[in-house]
C-alpha atoms as a PDB file:
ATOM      1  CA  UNK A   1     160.133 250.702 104.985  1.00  0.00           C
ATOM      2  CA  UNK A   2     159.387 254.321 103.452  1.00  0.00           C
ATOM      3  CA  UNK A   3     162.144 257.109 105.137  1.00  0.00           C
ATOM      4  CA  UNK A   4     159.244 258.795 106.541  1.00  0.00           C
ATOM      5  CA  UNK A   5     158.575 256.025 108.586  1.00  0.00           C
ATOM      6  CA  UNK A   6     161.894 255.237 109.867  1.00  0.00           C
ATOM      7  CA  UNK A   7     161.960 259.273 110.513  1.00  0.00           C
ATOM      8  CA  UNK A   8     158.644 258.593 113.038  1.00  0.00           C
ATOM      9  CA  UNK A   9     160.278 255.658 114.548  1.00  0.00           C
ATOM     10  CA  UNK A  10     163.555 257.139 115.128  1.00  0.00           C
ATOM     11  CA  UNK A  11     161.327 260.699 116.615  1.00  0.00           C
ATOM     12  CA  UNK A  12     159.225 258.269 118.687  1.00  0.00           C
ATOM     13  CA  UNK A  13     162.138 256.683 120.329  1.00  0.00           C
ATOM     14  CA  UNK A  14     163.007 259.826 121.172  1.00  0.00           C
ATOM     15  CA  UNK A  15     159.893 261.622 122.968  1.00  0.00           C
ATOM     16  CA  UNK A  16     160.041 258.177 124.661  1.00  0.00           C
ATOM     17  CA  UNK A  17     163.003 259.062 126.112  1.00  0.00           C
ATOM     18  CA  UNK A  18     161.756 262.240 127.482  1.00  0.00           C
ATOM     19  CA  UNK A  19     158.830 261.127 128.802  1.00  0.00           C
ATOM     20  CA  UNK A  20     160.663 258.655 130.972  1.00  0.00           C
ATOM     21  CA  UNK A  21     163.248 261.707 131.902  1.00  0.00           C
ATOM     22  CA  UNK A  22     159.888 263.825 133.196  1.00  0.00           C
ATOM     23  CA  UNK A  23     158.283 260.973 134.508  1.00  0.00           C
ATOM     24  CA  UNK A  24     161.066 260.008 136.820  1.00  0.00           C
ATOM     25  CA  UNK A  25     161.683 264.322 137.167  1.00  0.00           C
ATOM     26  CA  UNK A  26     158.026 264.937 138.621  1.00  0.00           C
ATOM     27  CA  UNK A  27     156.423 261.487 139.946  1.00  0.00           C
ATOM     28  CA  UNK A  28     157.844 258.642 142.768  1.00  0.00           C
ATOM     29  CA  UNK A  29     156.958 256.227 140.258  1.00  0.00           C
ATOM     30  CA  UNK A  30     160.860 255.412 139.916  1.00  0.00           C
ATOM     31  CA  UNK A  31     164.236 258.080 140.985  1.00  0.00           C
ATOM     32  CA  UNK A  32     165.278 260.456 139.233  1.00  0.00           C
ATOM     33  CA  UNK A  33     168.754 258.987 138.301  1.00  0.00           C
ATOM     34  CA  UNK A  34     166.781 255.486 137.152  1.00  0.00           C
ATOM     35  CA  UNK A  35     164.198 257.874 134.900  1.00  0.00           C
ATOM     36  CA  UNK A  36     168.109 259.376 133.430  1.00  0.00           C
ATOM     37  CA  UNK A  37     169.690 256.692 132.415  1.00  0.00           C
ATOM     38  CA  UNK A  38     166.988 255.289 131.024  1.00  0.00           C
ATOM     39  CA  UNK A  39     166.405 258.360 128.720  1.00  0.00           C
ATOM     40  CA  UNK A  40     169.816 258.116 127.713  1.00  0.00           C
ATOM     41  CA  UNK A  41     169.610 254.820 126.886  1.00  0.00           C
ATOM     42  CA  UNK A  42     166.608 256.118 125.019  1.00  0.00           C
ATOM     43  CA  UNK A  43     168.886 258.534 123.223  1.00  0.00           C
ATOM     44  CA  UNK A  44     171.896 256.672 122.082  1.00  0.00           C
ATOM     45  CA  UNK A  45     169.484 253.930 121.221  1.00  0.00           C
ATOM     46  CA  UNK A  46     167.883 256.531 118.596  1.00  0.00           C
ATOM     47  CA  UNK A  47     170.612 257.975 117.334  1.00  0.00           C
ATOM     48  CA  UNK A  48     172.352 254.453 116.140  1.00  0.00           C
ATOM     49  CA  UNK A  49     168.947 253.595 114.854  1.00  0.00           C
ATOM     50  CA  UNK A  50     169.134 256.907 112.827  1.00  0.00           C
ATOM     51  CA  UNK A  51     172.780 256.087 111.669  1.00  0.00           C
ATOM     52  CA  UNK A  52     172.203 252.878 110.850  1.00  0.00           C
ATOM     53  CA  UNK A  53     168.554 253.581 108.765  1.00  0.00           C
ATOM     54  CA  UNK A  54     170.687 256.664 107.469  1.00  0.00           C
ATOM     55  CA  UNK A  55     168.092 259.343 109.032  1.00  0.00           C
ATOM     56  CA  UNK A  56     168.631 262.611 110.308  1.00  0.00           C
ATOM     57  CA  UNK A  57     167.288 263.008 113.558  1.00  0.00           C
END
């Protein structure tokens, strides 16, 4: 896999991230808190994947 496209994966994991932080921020679709830690999950999720693939993020 090219670095450019573990750079897009590693970005992608992390607008996905904040998408699920303003989804649970504006909508009742799910709570706040729920809509948090899954961001963060998000988050640390992309920055091992950037560690391990040796990627700045």
């Amino acid at each position: 896999m090219s670095r450019n496209a573990k750079i897009a994966y590693v970005s992608l994991l992390g607008l996905a991230g904040l998408i699920v932080l303003l989804v649970g921020l504006f909508t009742a679709a799910f709570g706040f808190f729920i809509g948090l830690i899954i961001a963060i999950a998000c988050w640390v999720g992309s920055g091992i994947l950037a560690r391990y693939w040796e990627v700045k993020k």
